[in-house]
Each structure stands twice: as C-alpha cells, then as structure tokens.
Protein backbone atom coordinates (compact mmCIF):
# COMPACT_ATOMS: atom_id res chain seq x y z
CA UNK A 1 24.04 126.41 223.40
CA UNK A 2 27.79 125.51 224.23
CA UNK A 3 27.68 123.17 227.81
CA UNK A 4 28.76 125.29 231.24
CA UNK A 5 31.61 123.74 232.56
CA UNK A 6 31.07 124.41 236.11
CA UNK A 7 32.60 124.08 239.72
CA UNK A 8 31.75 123.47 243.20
CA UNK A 9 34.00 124.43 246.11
CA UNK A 10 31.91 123.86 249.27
CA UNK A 11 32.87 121.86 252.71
CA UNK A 12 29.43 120.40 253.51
CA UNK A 13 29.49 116.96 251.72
CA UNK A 14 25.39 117.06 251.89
CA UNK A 15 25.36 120.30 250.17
CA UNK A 16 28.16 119.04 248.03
CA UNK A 17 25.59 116.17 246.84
CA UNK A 18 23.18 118.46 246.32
CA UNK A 19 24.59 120.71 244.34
CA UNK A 20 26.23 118.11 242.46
CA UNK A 21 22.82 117.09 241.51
CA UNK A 22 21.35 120.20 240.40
CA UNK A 23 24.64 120.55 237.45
CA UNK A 24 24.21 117.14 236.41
CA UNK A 25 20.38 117.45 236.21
CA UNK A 26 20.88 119.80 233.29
CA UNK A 27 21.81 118.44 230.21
CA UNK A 28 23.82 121.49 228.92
CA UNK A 29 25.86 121.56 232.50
CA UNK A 30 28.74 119.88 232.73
CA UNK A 31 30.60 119.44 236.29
CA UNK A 32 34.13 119.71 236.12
CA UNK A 33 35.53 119.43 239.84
CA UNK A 34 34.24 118.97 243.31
CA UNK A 35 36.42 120.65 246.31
CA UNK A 36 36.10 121.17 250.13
CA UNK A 37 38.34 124.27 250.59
CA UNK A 38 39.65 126.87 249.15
CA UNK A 39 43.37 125.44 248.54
CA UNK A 40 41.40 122.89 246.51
CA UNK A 41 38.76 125.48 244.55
CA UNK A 42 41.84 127.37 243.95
CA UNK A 43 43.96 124.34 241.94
CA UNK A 44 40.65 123.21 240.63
CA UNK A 45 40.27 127.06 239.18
CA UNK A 46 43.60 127.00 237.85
CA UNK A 47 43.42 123.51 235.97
CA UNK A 48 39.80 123.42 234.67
CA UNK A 49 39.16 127.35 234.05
CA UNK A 50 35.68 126.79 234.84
CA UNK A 51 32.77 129.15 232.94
CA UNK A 52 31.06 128.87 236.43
CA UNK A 53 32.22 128.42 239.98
CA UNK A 54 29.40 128.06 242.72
CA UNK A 55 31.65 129.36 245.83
CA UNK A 56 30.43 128.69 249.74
CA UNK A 57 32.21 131.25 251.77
CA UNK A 58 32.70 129.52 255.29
CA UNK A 59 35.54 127.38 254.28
CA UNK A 60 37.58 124.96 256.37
CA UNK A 61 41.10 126.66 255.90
CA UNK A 62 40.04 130.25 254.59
CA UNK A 63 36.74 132.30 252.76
CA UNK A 64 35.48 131.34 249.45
CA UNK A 65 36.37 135.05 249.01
CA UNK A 66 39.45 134.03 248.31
CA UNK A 67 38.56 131.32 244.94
CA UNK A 68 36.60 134.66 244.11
CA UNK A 69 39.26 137.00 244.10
CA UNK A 70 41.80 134.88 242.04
CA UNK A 71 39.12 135.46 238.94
CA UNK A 72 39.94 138.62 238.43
CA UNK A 73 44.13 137.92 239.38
CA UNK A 74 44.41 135.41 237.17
CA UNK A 75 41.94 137.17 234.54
CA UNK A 76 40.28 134.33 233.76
CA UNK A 77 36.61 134.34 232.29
CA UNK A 78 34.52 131.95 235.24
CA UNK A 79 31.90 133.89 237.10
CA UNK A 80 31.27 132.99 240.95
CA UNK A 81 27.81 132.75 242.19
CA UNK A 82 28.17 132.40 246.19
CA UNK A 83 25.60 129.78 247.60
CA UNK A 84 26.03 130.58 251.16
CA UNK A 85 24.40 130.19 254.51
CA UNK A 86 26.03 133.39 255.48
CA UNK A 87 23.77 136.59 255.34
CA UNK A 88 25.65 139.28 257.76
CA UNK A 89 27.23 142.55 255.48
CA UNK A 90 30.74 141.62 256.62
CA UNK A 91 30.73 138.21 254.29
CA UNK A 92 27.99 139.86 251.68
CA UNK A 93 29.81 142.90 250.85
CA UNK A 94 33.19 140.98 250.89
CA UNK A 95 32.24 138.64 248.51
CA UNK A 96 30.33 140.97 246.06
CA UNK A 97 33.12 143.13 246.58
CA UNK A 98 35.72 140.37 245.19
CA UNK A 99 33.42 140.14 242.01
CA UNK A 100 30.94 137.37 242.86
CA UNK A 101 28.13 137.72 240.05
CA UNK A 102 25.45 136.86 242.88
CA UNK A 103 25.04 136.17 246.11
CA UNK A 104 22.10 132.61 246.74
CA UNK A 105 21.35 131.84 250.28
CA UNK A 106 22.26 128.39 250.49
CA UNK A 107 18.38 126.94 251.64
CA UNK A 108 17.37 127.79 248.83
CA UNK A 109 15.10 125.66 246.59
CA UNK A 110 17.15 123.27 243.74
CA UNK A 111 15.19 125.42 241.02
CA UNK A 112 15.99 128.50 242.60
CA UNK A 113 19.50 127.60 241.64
CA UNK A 114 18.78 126.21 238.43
CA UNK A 115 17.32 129.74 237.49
CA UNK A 116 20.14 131.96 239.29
CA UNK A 117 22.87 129.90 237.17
CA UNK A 118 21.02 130.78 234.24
CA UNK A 119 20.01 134.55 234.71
CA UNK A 120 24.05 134.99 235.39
CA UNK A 121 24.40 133.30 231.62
CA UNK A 122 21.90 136.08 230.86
CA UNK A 123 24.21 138.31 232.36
CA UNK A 124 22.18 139.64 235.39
CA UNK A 125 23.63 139.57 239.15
CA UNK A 126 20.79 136.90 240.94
CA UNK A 127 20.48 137.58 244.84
CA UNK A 128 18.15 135.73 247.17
CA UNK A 129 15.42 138.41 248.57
CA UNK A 130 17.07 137.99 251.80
CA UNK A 131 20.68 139.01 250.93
CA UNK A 132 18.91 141.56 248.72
CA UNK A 133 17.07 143.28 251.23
CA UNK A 134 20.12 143.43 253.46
CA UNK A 135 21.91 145.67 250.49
CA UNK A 136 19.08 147.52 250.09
CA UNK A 137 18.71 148.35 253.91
CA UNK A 138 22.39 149.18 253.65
CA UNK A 139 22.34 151.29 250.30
CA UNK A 140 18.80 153.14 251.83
CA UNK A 141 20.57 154.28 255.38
CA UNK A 142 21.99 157.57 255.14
CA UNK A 143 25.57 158.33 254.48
CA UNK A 144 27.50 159.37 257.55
CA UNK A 145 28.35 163.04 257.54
CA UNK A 146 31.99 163.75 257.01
CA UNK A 147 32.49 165.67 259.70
CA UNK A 148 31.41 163.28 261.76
CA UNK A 149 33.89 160.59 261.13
CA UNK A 150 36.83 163.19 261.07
CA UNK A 151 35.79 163.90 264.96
CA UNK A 152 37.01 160.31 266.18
CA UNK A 153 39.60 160.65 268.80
CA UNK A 154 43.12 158.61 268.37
CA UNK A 155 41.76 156.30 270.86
CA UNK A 156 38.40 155.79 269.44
CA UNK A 157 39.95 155.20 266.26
CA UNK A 158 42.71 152.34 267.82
CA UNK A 159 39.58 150.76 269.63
CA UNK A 160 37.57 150.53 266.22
CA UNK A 161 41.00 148.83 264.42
CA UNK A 162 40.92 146.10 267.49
CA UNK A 163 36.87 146.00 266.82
CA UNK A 164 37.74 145.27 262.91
CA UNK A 165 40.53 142.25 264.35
CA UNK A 166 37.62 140.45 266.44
CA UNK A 167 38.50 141.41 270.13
CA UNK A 168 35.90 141.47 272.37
CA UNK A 169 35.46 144.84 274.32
CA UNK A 170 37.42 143.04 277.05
CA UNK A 171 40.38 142.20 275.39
CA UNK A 172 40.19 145.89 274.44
CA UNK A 173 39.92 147.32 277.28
CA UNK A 174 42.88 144.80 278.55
CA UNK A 175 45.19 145.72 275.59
CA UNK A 176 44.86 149.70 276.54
CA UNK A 177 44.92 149.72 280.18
CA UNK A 178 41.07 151.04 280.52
CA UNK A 179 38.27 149.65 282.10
CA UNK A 180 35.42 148.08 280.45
CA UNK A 181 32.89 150.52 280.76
CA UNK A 182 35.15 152.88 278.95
CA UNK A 183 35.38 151.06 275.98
CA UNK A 184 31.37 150.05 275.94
CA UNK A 185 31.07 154.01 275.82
CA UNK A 186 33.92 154.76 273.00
CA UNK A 187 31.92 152.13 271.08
CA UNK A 188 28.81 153.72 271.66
CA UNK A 189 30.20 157.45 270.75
CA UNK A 190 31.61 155.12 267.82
CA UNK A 191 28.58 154.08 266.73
CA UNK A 192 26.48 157.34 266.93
CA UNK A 193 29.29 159.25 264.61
CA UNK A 194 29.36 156.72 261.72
CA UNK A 195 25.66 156.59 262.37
CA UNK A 196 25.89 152.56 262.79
CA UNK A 197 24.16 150.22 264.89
CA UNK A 198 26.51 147.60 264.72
CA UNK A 199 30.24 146.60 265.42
CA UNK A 200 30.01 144.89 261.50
CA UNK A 201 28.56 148.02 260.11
CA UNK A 202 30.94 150.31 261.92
CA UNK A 203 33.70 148.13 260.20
CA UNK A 204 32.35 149.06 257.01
CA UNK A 205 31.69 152.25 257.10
CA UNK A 206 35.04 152.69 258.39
CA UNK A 207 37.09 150.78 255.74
CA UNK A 208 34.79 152.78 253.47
CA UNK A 209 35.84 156.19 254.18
CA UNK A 210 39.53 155.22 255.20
CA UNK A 211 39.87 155.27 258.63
CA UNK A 212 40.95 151.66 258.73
CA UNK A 213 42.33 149.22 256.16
C-alpha cells in the first residue's frame, strides 16, 4: 500500500499534537505539513498536494471551508476530512457542501480517526453519529411548500438577508426604522413559511430555494 501523505490545518496546538500523533502512529502515514490557518493550509495545499488534508473549520483568519474549496479549484486529488468541534447545519452543510469527504467531531476517540482516514481510502464519506444525525434530522423534515416561500413580503425577505449577515433583531429593526417587536414577528411569520425553527435553518432553506445568495 503506497504511504498517505497527509495534512493538518488546525489552530489548537493541543489538537495539533494530537493529531500529529495519530498520522505518525501509522506506519503507512506520512505527515507532510502542520498549519494554524487557512492562509497557511492553503500554501501548504499548494506545495505538498497532499492525498489527505484533515481540515478544522473555526480558523483564526477565515473557515477551513475555504482549504476545502481550493480542492476542487485547483483540481487537485487530496480529500478533506473535517475534524471539527463545530456541529450546527450552517458549518456542516458548508463544509460538505465544499466537498469535504466527511465530517469527525473533533472529541472523538484517536481510533475513531484512525478508522475514518481509512474508510475515506475505502472510498466511503465517515461522519460522527452526531453530525450524522443532524443530516438526517435535516434530510427527514419536510420540504417547504413552494407556495409558501413565494408568499414572503419584500420586507420579510430584506429582514431574512440581514438574518443571513449576523444582525441581531435589533440592529434590524434599527437599520429599517421598525420597532423590535415587529421584526420578532416577521421572523416568526418567517419561520412558519419555510417551515423552520431556527434563524440557521431559515438561512438554508432560503439559499436553497433562491431567495438569498
């Protein structure tokens, strides 16, 4: 079996060790580069063309996403596996999304690793049961009815753009010239026509059908 030349781009320098550690435990693993961020992961990418790249996602100056997505821009041949403490859709979907192969929680046992590494060389797409159940929950609510989303008024739709930026209901409200309570109850009327619970959900379902980018 040829060796895995793999990378690591993750902040934490304990989790760093650690997963510096589990490659060089393996005899057929070889680590090629170590890096914090993602201006580093993405040099390291370019100059070692890794066959592997184990990607954290919360970064110091950016998303792993982005080590993920310049794969498939450069076309090169390393797969990602995210090891991430991150388990919300927003950061799951993005980085599956960008063509991570998997998705491991990052508290996860060393041989839990070992194994995803190699069921990716097997070709399958390892998850941690608790990112998994999150897609499945997602995948298993029903589809918002057409309709429905079409119904948004012009201002429901320009307070769900400022709800995919980050601002608070307050800064909405402050940005249109509305009270508070108005904007709680667009959210809400929001919420019950893309059938979401949630101001990250909402987001997706949103970017999914097009109303925002």
């Amino acid at each position: 079996m040829a060796t895995l030349r793999v990378l690591i781009v993750e902040d934490m320098a304990n989790v760093r060790e650690r997963l510096s550690n589990v490659i060089e435990s393996q005899s057929d693993f070889e680590l090629v580069a170590v890096t914090e961020n993602v201006e580093q992961g993405l040099q390291a990418l370019l100059a070692h063309k890794p066959d592997l790249a184990l990607v954290d996602l919360g970064l110091p100056d950016g998303s792993g996403v982005e080590v993920i997505r310049a794969i498939g821009q450069q076309k090169l041949k390393t797969q990602a596996l995210v090891i991430s403490g991150f388990q919300d859709e927003k950061n799951v979907f993005k980085a599956l999304e960008a063509g991570a192969r998997g998705y491991v929680y990052k508290l996860e046992e060393d041989q839990k690793i070992i194994e995803a590494i190699n069921y990716i060389l097997e070709g399958g797409a390892p998850i941690s049961p608790i990112i998994a159940r999150l897609v499945l929950n997602k995948f298993q609510t029903p589809e918002p009815d057409e309709n429905q989303t079409e119904a948004l008024t012009s201002k429901q739709q320009n307070i769900l753009l400022y709800i995919s930026q980050g601002f608070t209901s307050k800064e909405i409200a402050e940005k249109l010239g509305i009270s508070y309570y108005t904007v709680t109850t667009h959210i809400k009327n929001i919420y019950e026509k893309l059938q979401v619970n949630s101001r990250v959900e909402a987001i997706y379902e949103a970017r999914k059908i097009g109303l925002i980018d």
